[in-house]
C-alpha atoms as a PDB file:
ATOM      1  CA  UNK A   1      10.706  -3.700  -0.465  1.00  0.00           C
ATOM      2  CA  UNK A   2       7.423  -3.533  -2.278  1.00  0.00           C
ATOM      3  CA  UNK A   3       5.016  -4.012   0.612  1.00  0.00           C
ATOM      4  CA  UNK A   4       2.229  -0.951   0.091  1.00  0.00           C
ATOM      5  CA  UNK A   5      -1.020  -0.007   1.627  1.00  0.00           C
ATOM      6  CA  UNK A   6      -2.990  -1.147  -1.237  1.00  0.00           C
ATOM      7  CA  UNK A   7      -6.916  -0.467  -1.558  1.00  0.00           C
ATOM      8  CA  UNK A   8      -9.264   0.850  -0.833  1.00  0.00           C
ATOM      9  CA  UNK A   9      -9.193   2.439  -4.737  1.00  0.00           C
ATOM     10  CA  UNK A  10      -9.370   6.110  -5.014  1.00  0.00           C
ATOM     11  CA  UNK A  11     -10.079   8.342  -7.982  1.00  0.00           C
ATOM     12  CA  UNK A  12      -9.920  11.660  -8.132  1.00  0.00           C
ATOM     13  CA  UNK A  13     -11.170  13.438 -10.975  1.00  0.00           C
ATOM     14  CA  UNK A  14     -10.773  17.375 -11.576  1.00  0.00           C
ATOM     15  CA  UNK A  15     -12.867  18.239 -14.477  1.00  0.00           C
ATOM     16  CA  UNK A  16     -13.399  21.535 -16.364  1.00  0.00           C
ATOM     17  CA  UNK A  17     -16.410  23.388 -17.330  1.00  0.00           C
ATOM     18  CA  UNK A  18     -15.440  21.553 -21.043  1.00  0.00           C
ATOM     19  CA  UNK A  19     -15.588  18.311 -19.249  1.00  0.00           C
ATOM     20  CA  UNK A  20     -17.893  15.867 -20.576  1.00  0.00           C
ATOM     21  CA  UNK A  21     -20.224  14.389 -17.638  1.00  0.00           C
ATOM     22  CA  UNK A  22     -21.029  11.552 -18.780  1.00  0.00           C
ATOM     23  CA  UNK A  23     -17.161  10.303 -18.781  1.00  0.00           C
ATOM     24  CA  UNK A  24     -16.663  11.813 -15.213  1.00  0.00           C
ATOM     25  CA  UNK A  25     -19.609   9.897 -13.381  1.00  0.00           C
ATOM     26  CA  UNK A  26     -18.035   6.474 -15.647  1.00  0.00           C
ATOM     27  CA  UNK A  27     -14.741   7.217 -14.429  1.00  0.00           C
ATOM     28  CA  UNK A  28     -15.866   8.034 -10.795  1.00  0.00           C
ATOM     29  CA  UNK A  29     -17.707   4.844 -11.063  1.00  0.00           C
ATOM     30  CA  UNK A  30     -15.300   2.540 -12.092  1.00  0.00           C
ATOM     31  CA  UNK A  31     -13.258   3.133  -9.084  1.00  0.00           C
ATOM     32  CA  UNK A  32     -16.858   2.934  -6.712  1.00  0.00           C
ATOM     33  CA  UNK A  33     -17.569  -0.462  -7.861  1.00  0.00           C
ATOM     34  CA  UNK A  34     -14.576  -1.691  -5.978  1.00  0.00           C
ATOM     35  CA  UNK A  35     -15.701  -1.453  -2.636  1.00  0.00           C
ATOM     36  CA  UNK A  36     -17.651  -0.138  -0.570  1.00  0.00           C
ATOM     37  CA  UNK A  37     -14.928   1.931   1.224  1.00  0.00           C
ATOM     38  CA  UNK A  38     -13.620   3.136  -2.095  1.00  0.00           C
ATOM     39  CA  UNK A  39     -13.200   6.745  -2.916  1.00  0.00           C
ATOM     40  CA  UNK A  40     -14.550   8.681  -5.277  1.00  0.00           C
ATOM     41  CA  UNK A  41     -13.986  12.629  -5.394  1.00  0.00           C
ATOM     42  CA  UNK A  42     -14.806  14.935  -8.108  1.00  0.00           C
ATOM     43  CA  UNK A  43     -13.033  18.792  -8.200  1.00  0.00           C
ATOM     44  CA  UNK A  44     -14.157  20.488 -10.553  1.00  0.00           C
ATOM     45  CA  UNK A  45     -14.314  24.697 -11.629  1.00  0.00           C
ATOM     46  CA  UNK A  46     -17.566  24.389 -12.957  1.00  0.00           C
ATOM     47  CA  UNK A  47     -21.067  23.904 -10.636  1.00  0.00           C
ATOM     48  CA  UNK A  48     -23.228  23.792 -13.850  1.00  0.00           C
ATOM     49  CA  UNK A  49     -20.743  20.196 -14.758  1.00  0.00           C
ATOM     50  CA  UNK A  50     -21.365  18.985 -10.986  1.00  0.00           C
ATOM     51  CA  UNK A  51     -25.024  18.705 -11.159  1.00  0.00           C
ATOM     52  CA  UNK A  52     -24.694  17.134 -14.670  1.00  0.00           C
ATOM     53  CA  UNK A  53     -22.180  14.415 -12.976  1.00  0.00           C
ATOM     54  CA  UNK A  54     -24.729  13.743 -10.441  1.00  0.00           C
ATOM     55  CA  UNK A  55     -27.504  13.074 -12.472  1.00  0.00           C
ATOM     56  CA  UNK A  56     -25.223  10.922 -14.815  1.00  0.00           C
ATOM     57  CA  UNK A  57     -24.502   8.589 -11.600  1.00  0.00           C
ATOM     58  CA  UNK A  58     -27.939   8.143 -11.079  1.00  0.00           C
ATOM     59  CA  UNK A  59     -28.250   7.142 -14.499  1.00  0.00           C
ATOM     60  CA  UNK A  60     -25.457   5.017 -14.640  1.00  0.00           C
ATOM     61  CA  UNK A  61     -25.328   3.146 -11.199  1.00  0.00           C
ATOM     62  CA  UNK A  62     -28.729   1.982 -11.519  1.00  0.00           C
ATOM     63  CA  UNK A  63     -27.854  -0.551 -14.184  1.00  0.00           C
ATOM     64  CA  UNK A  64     -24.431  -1.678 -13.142  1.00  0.00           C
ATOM     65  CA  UNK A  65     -24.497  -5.084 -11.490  1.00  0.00           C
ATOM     66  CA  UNK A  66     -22.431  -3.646  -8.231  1.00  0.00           C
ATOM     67  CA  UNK A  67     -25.109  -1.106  -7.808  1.00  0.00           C
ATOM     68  CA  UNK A  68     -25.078  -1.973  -3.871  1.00  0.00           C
ATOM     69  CA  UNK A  69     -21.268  -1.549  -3.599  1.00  0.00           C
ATOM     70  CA  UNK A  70     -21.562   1.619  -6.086  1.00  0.00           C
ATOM     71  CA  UNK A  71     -24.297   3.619  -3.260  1.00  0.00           C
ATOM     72  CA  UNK A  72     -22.452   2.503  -0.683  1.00  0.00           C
ATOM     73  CA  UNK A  73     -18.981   3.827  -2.052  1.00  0.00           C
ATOM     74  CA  UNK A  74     -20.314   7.131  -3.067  1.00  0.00           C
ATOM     75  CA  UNK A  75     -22.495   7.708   0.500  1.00  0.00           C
ATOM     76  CA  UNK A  76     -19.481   7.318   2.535  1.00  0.00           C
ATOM     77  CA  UNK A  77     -16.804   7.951   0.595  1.00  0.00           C
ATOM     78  CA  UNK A  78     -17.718  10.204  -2.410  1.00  0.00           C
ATOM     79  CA  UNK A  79     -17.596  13.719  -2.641  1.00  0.00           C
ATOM     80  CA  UNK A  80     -17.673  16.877  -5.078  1.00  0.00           C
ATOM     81  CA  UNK A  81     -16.130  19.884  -4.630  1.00  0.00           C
ATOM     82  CA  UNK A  82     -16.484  23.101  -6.562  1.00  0.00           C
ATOM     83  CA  UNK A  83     -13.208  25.312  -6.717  1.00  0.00           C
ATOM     84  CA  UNK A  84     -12.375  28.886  -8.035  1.00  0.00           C
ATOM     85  CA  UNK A  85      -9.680  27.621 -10.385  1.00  0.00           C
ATOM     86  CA  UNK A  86      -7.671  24.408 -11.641  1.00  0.00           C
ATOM     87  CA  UNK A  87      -4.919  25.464 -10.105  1.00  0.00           C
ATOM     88  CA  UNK A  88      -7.034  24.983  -6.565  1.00  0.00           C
ATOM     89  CA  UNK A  89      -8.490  21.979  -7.553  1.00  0.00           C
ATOM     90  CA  UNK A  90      -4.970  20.437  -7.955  1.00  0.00           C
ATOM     91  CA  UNK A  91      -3.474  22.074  -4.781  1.00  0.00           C
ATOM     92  CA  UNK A  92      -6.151  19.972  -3.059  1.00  0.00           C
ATOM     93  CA  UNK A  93      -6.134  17.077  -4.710  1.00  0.00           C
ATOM     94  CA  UNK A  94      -1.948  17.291  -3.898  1.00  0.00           C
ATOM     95  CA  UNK A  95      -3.332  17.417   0.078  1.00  0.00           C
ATOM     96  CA  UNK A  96      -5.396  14.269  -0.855  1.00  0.00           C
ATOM     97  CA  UNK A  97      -2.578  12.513  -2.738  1.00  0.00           C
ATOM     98  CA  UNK A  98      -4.818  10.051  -4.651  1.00  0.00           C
ATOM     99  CA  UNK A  99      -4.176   6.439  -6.097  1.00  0.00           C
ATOM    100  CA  UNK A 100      -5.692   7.769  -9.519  1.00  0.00           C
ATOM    101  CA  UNK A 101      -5.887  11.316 -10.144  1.00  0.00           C
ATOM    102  CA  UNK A 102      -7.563  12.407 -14.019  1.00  0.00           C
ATOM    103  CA  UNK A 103      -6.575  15.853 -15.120  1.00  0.00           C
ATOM    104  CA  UNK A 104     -10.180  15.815 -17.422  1.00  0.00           C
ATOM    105  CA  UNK A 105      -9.119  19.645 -18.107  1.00  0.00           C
ATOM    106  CA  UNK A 106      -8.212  21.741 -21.007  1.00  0.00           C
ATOM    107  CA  UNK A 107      -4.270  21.370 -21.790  1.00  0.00           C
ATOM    108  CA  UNK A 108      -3.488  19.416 -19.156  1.00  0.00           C
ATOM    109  CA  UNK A 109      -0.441  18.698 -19.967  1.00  0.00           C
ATOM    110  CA  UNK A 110       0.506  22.288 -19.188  1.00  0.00           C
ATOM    111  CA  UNK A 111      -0.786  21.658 -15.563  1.00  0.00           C
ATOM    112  CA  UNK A 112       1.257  18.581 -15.016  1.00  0.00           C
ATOM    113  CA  UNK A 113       4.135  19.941 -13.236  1.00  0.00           C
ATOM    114  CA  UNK A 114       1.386  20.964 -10.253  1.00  0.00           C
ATOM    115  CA  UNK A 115       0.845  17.830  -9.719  1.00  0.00           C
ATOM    116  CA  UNK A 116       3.190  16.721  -6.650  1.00  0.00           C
ATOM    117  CA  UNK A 117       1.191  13.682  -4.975  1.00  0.00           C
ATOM    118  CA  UNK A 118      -0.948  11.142  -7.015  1.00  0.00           C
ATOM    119  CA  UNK A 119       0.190   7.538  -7.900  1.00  0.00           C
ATOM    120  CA  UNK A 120      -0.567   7.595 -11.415  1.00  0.00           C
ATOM    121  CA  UNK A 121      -2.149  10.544 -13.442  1.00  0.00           C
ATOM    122  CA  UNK A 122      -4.501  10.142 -16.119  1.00  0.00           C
ATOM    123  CA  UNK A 123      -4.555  13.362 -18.773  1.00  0.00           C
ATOM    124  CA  UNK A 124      -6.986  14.651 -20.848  1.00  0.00           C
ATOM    125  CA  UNK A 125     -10.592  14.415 -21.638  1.00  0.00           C
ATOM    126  CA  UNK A 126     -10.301  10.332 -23.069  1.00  0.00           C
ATOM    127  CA  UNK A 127      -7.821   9.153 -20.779  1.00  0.00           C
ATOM    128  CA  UNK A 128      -9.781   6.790 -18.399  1.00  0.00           C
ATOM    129  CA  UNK A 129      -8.519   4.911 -15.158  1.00  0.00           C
ATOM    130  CA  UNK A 130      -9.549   1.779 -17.278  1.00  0.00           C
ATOM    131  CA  UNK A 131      -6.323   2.254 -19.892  1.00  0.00           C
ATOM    132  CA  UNK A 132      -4.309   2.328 -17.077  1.00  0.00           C
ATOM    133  CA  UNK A 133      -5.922  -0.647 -15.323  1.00  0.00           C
ATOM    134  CA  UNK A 134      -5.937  -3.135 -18.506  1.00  0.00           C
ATOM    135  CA  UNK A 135      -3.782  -1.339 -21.541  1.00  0.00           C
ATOM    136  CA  UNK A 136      -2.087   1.812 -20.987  1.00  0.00           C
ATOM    137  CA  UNK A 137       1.140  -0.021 -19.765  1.00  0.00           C
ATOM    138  CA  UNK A 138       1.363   1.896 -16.477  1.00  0.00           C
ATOM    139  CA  UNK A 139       1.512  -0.065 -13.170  1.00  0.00           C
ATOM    140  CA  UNK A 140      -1.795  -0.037 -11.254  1.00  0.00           C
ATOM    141  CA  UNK A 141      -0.105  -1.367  -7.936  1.00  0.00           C
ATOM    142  CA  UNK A 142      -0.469   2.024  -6.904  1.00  0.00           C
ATOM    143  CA  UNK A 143       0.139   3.902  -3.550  1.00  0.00           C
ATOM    144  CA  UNK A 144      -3.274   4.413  -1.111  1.00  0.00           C
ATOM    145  CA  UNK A 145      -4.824   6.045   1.995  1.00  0.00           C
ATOM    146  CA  UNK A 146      -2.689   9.195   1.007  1.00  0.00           C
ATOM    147  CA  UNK A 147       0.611   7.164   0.668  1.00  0.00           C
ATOM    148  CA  UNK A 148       1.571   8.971  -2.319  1.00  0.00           C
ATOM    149  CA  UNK A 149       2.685  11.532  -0.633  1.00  0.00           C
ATOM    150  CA  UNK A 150       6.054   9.668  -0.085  1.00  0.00           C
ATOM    151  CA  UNK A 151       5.843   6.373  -1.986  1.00  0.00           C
ATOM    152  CA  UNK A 152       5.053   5.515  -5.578  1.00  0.00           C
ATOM    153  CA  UNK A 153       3.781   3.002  -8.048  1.00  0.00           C
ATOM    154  CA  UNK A 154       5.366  -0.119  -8.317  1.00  0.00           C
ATOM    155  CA  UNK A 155       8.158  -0.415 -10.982  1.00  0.00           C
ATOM    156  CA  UNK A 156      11.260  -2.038 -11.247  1.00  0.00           C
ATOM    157  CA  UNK A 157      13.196   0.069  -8.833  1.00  0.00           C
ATOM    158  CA  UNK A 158      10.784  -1.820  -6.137  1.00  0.00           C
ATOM    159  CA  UNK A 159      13.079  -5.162  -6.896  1.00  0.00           C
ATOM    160  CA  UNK A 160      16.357  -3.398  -7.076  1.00  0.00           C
ATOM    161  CA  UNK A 161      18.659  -3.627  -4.221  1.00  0.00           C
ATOM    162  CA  UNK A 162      21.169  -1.082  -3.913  1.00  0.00           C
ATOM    163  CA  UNK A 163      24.573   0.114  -1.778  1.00  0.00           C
ATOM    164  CA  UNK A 164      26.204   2.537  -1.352  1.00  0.00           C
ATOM    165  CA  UNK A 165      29.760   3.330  -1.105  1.00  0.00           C
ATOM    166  CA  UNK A 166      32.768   5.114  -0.295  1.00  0.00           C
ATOM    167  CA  UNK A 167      36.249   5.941  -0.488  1.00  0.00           C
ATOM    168  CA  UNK A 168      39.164   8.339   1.323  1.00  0.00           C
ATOM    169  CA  UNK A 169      42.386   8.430   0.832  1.00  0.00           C
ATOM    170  CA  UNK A 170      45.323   9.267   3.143  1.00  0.00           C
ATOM    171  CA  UNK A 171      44.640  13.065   2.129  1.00  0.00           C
ATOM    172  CA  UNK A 172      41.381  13.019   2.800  1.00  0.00           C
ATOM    173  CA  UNK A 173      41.084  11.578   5.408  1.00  0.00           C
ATOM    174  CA  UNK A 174      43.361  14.394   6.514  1.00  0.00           C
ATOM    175  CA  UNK A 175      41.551  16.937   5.320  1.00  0.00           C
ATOM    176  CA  UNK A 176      38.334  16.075   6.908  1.00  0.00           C
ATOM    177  CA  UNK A 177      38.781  13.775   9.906  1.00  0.00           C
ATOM    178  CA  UNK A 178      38.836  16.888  12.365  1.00  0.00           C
ATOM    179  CA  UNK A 179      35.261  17.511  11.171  1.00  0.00           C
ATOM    180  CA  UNK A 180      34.076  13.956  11.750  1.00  0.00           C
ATOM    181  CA  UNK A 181      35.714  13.565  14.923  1.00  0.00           C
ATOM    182  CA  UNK A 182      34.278  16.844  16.227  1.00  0.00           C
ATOM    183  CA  UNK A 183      30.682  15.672  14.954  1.00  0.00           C
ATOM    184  CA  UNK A 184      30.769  12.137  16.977  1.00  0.00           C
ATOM    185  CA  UNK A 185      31.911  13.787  19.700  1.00  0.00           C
ATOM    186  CA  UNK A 186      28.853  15.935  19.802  1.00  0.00           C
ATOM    187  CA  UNK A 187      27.263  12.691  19.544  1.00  0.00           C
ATOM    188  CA  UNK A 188      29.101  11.694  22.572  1.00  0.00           C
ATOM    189  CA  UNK A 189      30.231   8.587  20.458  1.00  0.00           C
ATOM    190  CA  UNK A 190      33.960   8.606  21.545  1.00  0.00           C
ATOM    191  CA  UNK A 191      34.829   5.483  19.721  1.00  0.00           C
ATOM    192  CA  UNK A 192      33.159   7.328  16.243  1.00  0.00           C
ATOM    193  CA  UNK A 193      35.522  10.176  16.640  1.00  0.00           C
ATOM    194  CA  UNK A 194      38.959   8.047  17.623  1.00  0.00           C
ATOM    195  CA  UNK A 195      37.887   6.176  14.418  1.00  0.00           C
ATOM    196  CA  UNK A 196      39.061   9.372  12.357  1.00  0.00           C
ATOM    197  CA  UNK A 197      41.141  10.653  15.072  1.00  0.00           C
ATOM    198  CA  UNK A 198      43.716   7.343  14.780  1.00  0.00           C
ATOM    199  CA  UNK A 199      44.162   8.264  11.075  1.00  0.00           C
ATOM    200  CA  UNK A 200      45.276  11.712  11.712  1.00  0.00           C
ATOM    201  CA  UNK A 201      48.100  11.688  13.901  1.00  0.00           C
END
């Protein structure tokens, strides 16, 4: 079962007010270059950092050979919002549920556990999408279009088939079969309920 809604890319970054600029418009670009419906979305605590980022992807873009695809992403699909806190910055970006989502923030592990819908998360100040992408060892077949919210990255639990089982014996059977006959026969599944019923004469 590993079929996934896969691309556009997303980032999401949420960046400090210790947050180097020049990393966060790379990062946000390396995901823009994609496509042109890519997504690139930058939370950060700190409005001083946002108009540094968006003078840094001026900078940058203009050289990059998908320059086109780069303006295109970022008219259409980017976006920078400035929060009170980190702890708001996260509770949206858990709304969003991103395909990449870089904590670029002062301990973040200590803010991982907020984190409830992203398909891979990328911590700390040096930690681009990039390691992920080509050396990290994480999986980038990654969850999209706010799939994360229920599904995750590919791993090997994708190619695992499982069952389930069960076994009753005589006394339990017993014991419960009253309660799964009266259940079926809310269900108005008569043939459920003599099921159990047979085995507890």
């Amino acid at each position: 079962d590993i079929d996934m809604i896969a691309g556009p890319s997303e980032i999401l970054v949420v960046a400090d007010e210790k947050a180097n600029a020049e990393y966060v418009a790379a990062d946000l670009l390396s995901q823009a270059e994609h496509d042109p419906m890519a997504s690139a979305i930058l939370l950060t605590t700190n409005e001083e950092l946002l108009d540094l980022v968006n003078q840094e992807l001026l900078k940058q873009s203009a050289v990059l050979p998908k320059k086109e695809i780069v303006e295109q992403s970022l008219k259409n699909y980017g976006k920078a919002i400035v929060c009170d806190s980190v702890e708001e910055c996260i509770s949206i970006s858990n709304e969003i549920a991103p395909e990449h989502l870089e904590l670029m923030i002062q301990n973040p592990m200590e803010h991982l556990q907020e984190v409830k819908n992203a398909g891979s998360v990328f911590l700390g100040y040096y930690t681009c999408e990039s390691i992920g992408d080509y050396f990290g060892g994480t999986n980038h077949v990654l969850p999209t279009s706010g799939t994360a919210r229920f599904s995750s990255a590919l791993s090997v639990d994708s190619f695992i088939k499982k069952s389930s089982y069960l076994y009753y014996s005589k006394q339990a059977i017993e014991a419960y079969g009253k309660y799964i006959e009266t259940i079926a026969s809310e269900e108005h599944l008569q043939a459920h309920a003599n099921a159990a019923k047979v085995r507890v004469k």
